[in-house]
Protein backbone atom coordinates (compact mmCIF):
# COMPACT_ATOMS: atom_id res chain seq x y z
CA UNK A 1 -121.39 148.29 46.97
CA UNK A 2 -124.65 146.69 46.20
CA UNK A 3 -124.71 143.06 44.95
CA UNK A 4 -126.54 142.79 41.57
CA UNK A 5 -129.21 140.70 43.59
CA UNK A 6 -129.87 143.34 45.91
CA UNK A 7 -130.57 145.67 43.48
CA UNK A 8 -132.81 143.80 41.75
CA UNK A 9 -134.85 142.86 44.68
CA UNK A 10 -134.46 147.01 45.85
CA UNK A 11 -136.31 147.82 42.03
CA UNK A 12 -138.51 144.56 42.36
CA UNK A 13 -142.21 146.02 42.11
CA UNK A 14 -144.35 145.01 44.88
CA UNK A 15 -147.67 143.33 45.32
CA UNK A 16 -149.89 146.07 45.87
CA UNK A 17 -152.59 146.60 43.71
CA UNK A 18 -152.48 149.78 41.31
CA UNK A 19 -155.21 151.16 39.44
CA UNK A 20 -155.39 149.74 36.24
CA UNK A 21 -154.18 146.24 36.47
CA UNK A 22 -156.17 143.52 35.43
CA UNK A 23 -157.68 141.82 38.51
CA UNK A 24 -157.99 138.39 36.95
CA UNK A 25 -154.84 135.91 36.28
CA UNK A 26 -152.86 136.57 33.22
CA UNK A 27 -151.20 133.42 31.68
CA UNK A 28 -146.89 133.92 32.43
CA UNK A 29 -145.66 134.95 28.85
CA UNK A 30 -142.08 134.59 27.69
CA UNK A 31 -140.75 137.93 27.74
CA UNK A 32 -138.61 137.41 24.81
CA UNK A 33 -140.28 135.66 21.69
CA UNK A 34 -143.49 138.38 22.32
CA UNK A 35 -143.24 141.57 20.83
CA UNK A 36 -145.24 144.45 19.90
CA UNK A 37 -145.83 145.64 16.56
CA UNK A 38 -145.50 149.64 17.54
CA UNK A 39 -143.88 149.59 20.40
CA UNK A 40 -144.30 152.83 22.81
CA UNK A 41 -141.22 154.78 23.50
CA UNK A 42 -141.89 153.80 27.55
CA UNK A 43 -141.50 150.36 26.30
CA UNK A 44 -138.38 150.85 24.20
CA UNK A 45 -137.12 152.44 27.15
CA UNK A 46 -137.75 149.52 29.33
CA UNK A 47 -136.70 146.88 27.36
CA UNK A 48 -133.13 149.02 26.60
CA UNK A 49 -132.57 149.49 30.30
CA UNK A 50 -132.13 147.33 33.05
CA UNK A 51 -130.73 148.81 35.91
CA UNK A 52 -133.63 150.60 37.12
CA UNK A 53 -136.66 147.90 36.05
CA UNK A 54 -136.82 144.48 37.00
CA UNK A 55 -137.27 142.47 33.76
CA UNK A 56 -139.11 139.69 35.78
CA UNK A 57 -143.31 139.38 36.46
CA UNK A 58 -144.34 142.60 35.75
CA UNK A 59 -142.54 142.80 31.99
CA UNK A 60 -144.67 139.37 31.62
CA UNK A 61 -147.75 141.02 32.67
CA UNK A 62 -147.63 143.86 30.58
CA UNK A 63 -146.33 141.86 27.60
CA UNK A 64 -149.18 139.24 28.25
CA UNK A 65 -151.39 142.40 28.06
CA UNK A 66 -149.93 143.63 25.12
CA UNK A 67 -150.61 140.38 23.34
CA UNK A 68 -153.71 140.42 24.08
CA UNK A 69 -155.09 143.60 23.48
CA UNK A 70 -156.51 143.44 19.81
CA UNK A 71 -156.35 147.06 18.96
CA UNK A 72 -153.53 149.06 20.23
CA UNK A 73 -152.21 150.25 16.94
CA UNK A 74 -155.66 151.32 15.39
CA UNK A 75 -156.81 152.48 18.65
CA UNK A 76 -153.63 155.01 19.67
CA UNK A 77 -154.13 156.45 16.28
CA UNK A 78 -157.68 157.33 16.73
CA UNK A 79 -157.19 158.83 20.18
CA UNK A 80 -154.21 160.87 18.40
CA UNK A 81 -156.69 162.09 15.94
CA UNK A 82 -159.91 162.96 18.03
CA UNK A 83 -157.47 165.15 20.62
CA UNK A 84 -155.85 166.77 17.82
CA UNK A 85 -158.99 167.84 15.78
CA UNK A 86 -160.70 168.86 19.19
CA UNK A 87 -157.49 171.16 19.99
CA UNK A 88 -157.72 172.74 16.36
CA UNK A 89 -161.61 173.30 17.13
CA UNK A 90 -161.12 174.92 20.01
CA UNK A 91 -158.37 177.20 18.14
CA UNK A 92 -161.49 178.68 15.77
CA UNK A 93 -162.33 180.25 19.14
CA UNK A 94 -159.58 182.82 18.57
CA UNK A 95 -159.80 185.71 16.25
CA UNK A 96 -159.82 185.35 12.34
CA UNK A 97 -156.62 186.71 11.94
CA UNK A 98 -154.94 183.95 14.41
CA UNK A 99 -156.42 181.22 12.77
CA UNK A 100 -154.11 179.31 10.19
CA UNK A 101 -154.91 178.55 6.37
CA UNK A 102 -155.84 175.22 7.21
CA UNK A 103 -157.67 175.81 10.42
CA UNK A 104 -161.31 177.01 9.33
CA UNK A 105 -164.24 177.08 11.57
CA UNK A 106 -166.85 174.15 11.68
CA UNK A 107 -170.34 174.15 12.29
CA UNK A 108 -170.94 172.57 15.40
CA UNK A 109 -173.66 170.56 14.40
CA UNK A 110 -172.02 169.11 11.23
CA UNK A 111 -172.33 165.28 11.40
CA UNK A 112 -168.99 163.01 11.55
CA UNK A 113 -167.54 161.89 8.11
CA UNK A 114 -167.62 158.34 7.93
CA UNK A 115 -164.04 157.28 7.99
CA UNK A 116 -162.86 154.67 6.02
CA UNK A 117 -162.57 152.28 8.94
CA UNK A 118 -166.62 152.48 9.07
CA UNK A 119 -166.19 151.97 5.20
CA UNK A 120 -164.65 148.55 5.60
CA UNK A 121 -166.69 147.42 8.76
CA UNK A 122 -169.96 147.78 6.51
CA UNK A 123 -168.18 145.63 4.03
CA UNK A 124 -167.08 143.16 5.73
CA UNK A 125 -170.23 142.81 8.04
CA UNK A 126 -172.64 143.14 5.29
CA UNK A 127 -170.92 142.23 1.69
CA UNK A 128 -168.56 139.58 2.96
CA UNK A 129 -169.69 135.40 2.60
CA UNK A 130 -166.42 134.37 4.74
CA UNK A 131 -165.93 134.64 8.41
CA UNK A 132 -164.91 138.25 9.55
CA UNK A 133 -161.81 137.91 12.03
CA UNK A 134 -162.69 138.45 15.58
CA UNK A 135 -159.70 140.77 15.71
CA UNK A 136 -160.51 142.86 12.30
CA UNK A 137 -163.89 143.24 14.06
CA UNK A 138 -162.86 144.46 16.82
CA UNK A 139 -160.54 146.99 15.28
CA UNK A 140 -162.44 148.13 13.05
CA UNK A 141 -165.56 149.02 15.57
CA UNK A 142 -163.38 150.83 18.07
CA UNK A 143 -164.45 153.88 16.83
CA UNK A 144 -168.10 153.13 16.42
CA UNK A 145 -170.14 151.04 14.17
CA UNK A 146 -172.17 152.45 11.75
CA UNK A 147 -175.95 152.02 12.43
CA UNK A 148 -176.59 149.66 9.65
CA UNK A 149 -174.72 147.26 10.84
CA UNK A 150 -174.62 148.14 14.22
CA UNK A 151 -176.92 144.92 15.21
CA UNK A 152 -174.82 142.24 13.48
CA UNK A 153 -171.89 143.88 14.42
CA UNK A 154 -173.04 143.52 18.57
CA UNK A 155 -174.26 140.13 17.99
CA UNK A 156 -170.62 139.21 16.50
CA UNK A 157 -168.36 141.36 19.43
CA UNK A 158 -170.76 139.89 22.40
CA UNK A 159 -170.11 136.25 21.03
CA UNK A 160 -173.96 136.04 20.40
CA UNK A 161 -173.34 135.00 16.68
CA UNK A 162 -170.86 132.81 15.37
CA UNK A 163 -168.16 133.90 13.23
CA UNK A 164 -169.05 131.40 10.88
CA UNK A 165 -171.57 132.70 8.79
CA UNK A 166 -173.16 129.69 7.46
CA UNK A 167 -173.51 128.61 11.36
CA UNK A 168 -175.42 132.20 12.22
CA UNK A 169 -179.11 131.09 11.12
CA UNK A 170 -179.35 127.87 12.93
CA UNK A 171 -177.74 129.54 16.10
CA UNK A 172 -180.34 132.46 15.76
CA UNK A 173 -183.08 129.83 15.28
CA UNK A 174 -181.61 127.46 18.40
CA UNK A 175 -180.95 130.33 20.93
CA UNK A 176 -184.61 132.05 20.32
CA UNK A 177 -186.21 128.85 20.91
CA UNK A 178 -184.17 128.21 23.41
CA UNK A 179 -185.56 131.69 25.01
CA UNK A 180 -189.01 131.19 24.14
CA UNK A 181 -188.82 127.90 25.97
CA UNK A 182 -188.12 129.56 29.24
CA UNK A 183 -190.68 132.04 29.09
CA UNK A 184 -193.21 128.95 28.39
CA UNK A 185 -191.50 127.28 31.79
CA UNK A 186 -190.80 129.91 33.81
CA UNK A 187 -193.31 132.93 32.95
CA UNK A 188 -196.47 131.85 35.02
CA UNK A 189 -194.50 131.54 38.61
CA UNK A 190 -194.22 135.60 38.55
CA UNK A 191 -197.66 135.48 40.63
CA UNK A 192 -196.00 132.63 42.99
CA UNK A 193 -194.88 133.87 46.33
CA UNK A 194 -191.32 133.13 45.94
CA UNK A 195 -191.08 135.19 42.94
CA UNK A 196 -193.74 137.40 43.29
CA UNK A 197 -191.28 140.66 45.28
CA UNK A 198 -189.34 139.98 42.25
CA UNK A 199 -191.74 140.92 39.56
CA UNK A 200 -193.36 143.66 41.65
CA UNK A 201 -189.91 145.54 41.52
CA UNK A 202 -189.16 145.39 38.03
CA UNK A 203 -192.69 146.10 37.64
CA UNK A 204 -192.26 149.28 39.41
CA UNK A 205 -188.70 149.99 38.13
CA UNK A 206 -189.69 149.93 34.35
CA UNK A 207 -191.53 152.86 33.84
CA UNK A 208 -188.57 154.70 35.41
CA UNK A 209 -186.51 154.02 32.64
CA UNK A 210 -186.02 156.36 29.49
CA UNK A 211 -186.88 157.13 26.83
CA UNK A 212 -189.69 157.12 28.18
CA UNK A 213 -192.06 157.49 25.04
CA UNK A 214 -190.00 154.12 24.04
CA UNK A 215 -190.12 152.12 27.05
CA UNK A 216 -193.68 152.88 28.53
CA UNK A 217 -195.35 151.28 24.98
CA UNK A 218 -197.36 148.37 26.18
CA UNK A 219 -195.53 145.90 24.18
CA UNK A 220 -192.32 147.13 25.05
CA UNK A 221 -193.14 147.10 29.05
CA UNK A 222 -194.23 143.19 28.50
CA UNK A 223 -191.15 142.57 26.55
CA UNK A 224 -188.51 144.40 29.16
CA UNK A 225 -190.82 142.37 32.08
CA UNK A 226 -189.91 139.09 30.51
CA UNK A 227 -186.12 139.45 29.54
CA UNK A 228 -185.65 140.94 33.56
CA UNK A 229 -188.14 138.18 34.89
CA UNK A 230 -186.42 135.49 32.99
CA UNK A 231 -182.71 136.33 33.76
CA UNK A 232 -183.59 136.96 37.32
CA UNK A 233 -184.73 133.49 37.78
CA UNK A 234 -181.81 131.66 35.58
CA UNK A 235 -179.41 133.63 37.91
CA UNK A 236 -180.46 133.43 41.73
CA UNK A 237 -177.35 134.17 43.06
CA UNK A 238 -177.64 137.98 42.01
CA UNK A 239 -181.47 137.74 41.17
CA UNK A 240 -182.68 140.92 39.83
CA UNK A 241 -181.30 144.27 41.31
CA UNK A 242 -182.21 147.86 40.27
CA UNK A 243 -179.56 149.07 37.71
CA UNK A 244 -179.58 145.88 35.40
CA UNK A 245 -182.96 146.89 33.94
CA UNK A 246 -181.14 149.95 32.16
CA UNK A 247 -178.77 147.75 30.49
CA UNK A 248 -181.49 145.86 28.23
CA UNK A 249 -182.59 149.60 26.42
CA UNK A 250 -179.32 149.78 24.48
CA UNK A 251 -179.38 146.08 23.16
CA UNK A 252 -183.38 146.62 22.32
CA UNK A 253 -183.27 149.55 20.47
CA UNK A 254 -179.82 148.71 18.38
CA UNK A 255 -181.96 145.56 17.66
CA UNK A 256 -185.63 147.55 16.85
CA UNK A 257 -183.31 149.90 14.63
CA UNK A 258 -183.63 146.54 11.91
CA UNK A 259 -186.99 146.98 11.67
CA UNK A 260 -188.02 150.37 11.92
CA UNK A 261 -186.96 153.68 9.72
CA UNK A 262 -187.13 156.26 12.12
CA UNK A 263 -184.16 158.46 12.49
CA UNK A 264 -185.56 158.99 16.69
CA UNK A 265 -185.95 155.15 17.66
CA UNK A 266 -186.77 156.88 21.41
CA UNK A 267 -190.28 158.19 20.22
CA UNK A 268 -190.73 155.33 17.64
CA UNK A 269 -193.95 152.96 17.76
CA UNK A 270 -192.97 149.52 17.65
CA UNK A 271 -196.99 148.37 17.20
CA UNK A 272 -195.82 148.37 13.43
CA UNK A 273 -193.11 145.90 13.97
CA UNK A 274 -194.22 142.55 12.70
CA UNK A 275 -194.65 140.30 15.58
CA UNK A 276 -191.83 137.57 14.30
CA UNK A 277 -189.76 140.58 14.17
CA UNK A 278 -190.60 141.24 17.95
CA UNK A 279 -189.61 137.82 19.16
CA UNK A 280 -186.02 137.88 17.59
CA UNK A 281 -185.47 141.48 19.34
CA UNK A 282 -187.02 140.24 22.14
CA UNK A 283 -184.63 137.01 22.32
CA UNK A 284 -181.34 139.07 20.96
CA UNK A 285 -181.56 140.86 23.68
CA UNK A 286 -181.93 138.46 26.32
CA UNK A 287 -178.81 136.97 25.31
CA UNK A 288 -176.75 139.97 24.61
CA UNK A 289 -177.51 141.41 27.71
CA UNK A 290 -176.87 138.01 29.69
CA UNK A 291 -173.10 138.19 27.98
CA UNK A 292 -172.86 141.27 28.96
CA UNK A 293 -173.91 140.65 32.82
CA UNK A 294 -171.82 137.03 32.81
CA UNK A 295 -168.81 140.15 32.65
CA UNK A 296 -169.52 142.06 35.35
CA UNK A 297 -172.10 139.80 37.77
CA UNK A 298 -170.53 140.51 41.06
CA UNK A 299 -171.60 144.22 40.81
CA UNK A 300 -175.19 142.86 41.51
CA UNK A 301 -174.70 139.82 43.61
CA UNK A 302 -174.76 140.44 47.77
CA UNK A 303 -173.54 143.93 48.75
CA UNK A 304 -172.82 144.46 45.11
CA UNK A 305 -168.85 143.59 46.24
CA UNK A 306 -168.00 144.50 42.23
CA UNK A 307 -169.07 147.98 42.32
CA UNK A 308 -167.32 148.29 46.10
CA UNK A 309 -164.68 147.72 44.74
CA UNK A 310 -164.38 149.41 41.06
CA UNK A 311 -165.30 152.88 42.80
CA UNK A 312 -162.65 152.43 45.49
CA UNK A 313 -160.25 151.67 42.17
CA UNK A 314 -161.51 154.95 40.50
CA UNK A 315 -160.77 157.01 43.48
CA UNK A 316 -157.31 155.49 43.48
CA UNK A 317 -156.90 156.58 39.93
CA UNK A 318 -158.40 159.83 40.37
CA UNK A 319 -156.06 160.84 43.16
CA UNK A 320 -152.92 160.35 40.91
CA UNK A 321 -154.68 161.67 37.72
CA UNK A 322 -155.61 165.09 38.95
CA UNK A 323 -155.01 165.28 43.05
CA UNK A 324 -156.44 168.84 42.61
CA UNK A 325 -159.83 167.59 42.06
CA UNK A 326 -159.39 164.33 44.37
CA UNK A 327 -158.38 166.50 47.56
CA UNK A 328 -161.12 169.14 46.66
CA UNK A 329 -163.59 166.46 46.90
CA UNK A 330 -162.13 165.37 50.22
CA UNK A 331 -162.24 168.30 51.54
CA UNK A 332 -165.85 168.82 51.20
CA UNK A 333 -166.31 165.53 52.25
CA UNK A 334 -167.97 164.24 49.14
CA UNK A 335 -166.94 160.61 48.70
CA UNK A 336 -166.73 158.55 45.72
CA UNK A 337 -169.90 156.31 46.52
CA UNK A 338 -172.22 159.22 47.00
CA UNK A 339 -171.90 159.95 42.91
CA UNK A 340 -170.15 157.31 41.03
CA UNK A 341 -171.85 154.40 42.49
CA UNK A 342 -174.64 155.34 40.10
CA UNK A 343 -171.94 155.12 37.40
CA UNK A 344 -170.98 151.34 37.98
CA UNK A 345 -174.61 150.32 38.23
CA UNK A 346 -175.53 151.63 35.52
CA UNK A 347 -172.36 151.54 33.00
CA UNK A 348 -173.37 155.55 32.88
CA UNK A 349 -176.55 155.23 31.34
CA UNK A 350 -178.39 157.67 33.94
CA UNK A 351 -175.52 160.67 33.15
CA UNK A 352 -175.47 160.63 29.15
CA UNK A 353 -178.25 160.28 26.44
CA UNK A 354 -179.15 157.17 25.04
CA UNK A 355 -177.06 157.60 21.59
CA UNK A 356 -174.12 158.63 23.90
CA UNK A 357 -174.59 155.23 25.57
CA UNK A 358 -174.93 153.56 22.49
CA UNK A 359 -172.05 154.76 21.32
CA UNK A 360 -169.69 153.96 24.29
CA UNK A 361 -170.74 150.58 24.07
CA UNK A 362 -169.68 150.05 20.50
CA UNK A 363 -166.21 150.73 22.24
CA UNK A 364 -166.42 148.72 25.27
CA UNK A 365 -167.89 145.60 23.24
CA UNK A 366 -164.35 146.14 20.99
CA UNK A 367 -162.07 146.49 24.25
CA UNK A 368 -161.25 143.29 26.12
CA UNK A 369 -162.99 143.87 29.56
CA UNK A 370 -164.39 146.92 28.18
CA UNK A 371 -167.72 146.80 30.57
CA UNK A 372 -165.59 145.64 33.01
CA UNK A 373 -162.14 146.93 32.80
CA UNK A 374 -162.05 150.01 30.55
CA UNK A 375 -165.36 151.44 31.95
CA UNK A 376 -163.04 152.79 35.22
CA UNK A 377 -160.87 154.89 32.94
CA UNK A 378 -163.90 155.85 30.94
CA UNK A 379 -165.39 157.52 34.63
CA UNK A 380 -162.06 158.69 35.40
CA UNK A 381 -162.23 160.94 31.93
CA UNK A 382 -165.44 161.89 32.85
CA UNK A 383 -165.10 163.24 35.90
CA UNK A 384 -161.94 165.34 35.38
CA UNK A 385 -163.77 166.11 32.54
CA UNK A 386 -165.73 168.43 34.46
CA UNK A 387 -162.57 169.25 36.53
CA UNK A 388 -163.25 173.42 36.23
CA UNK A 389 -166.63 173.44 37.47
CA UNK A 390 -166.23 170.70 40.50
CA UNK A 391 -163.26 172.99 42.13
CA UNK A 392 -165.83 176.15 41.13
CA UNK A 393 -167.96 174.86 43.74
CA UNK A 394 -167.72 175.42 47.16
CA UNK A 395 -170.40 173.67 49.22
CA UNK A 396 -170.80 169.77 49.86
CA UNK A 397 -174.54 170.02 48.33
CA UNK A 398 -173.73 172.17 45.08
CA UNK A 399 -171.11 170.03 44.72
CA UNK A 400 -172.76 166.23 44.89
CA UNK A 401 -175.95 168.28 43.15
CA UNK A 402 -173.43 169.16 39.80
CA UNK A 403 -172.24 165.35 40.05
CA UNK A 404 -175.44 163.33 39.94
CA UNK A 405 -176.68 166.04 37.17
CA UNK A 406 -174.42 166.76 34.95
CA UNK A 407 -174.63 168.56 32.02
CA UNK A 408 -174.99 166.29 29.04
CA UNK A 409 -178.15 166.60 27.65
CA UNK A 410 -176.76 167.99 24.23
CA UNK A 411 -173.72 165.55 23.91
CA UNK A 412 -173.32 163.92 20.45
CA UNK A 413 -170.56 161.66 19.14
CA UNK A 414 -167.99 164.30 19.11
CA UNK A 415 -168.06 164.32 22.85
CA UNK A 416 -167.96 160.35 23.64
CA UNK A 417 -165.56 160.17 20.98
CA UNK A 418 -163.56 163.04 22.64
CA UNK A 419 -164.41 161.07 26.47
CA UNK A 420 -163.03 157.84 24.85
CA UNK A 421 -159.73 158.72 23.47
CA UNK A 422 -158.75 160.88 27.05
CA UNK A 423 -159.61 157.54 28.64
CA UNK A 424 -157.62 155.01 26.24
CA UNK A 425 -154.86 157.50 27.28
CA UNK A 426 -154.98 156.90 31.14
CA UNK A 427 -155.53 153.08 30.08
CA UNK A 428 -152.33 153.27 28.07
CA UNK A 429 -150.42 155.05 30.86
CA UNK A 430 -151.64 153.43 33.56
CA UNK A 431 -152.22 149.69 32.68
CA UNK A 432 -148.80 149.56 30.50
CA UNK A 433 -146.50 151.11 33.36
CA UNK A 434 -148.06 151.39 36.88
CA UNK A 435 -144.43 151.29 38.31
CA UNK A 436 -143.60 154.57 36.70
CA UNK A 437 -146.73 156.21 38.38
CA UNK A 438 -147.19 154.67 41.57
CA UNK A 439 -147.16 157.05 44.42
């Protein structure tokens, strides 16, 4: 018989890396004085049991994760709620008679009730005079941020703004001089030969950007030349790379929203934007966007080792999500680079519309890691999204053809939201118990 010893050490997870766990150090946390407030019925399971899980590092790890996620509760509840309205819409598919008292068809194009979670974020963004709680923010935006206070409400979750409100208007003022400053110092070396190859590209790369009635406006080309310019030079160890000028179009045009009443901010013309009202965009942005890169810089730095190694991560994840699809794809010798590199370098910005985008990143700026962490179980869900069609095709070309054009142009909120609760659910399953499904 077995010592107790040896049958810990048998159980003892090993050091391999598994989809899903955080790749940075997690602080040890005492496994007993941390618990969580709704506890899963996985984790009530392992914390009843102990012959077959070793109550040692990896309880810490997950507990330390627990701790700090910010939004499990209000998050879980959410996903619960988008899957189970989307399974009784897809029951007003089936004949009248089938359908249930309480299950009547919807239009389609009927625009999403504001629940009262957006009720309270506009209050406490917009009405309150005390210090909104990081973590009240952050739950409360999880399922998207209303646009009128969609600006503050980025500002706050990227750690552009205070929390303090009666510190926001000096830090505004500070970090847009601040900006300003550099373009003054920095601006008129573009033309120099060490930074001339530099500006060329992003001069060539902007006008491939979308919208494109938005982005090819002469003040908007000399804005997006100085916020790439400017970064590019502050960072030389990634300098500028093609991908990171599709991540300042979000921040801009949450920002322009402010200032302009259009209901279609892509075909808007910003000439009637005051020029003060310019600058600050111009200067929110550049700092939002620099957060946002400080998060996920080694996708851009030499050999782009980040995005390397989040695709090799998704195809990990993939092959234990759906191995149907995975092996498919390997068998037509399509590999994971040829499609979702594009994915990584550009957060996804190149395979949804712009108001998807916008509203994925409300989510990812309220998950911790969200641009870097919860982004791979965001392309997971979207590529066994499309599970029925990939293992309709049959050829290596039709198939990498369907992948870097999918079929998104008509995707509204229903859909992200839809996208975002499948992939909280792998990110629950998968980051809270990678034991249980490791092959």
């Amino acid at each position: 018989m077995a010592s107790d010893g040896a049958r810990k050490q048998f159980w003892k997870r090993s050091n391999s890396k598994v989809p899903g766990s955080f790749l940075r150090a997690t602080p040890k946390v005492p496994t007993t004085p941390v618990k969580a407030k709704r506890g899963s019925t996985f984790q009530e399971f392992e914390r009843n049991t102990s012959d077959a899980w070793d109550a040692g590092e990896d309880d810490d790890e997950l507990l330390a994760m627990a701790a700090e996620s910010l939004n499990t509760a209000v998050v879980m509840e959410t996903a619960n709620r988008v899957l189970r309205n989307h399974s009784q819409r897809q029951g007003c598919h089936k004949p009248p008679g089938a359908l249930g008292p309480e299950q009547k068809p919807k239009p389609s194009v009927e625009p999403p009730l504001v629940s009262s979670g957006d009720l309270r974020l506009v209050k406490s963004v917009s009405e309150s005079h005390t210090s909104c709680p990081a973590e009240e923010l952050r739950k409360l935006s999880w399922s998207g941020i209303p646009k009128p206070v969609r600006a503050i409400t980025w500002k706050l979750l990227s750690g552009y703004l205070p929390a303090n409100v009666d510190r926001r208007p000096a830090t505004l003022q500070r970090k847009q001089k601040e900006y300003f400053a550099f373009i003054d110092h920095y601006y008129d070396s573009r033309t120099d030969e060490v930074h001339q190859d530099t500006y060329r590209q992003i001069h060539i790369d902007i006008p491939r950007m979308s919208p494109e009635a938005l982005v090819l406006q002469p003040k908007v080309t000399e804005i997006f030349e100085r916020i790439l310019f400017i970064w590019a030079i502050r960072h030389p160890a990634s300098g500028y790379v093609q991908g990171i000028n599709d991540l300042v179009t979000p921040f801009f045009v949450v920002f322009i929203c402010e200032y302009i009443d259009e209901e279609d901010v892509d075909t808007a013309d910003v000439s009637c934007v005051p020029a003060d009202a310019l600058r600050n965009v111009e200067a929110d942005t550049y700092w939002c966007m620099s957060r946002l890169l400080d998060g996920i810089q080694d996708n851009y730095t030499f050999a782009q080792p980040g995005i390397q190694m989040k695709v090799k991560i998704l195809e990990e994840l993939v092959s234990r999500i759906d191995g149907q699809v995975h092996r498919h794809l390997d068998q037509h010798e399509v590999r994971y680079l040829q499609f979702a590199f594009r994915w990584m370098n550009n957060l996804l910005m190149r395979e949804v519309p712009l108001r998807c985008t916008i509203r994925l990143w409300d989510t990812y700026q309220s998950e911790p890691e969200g641009f870097a962490h919860f982004h791979l179980y965001v392309c997971a869900a979207f590529l066994v999204r499309w599970r029925k069609e990939i293992l309709g095709e049959r050829d290596f070309q039709e198939l990498l053809l369907f992948l870097q054009n999918l079929p998104t142009a008509h995707w509204g909120d229903e859909d992200v939201s839809l996208l975002l609760a499948e992939a909280y659910r792998l990110k629950f399953v998968f980051a809270d118990a990678p034991n249980h499904y490791k092959k």
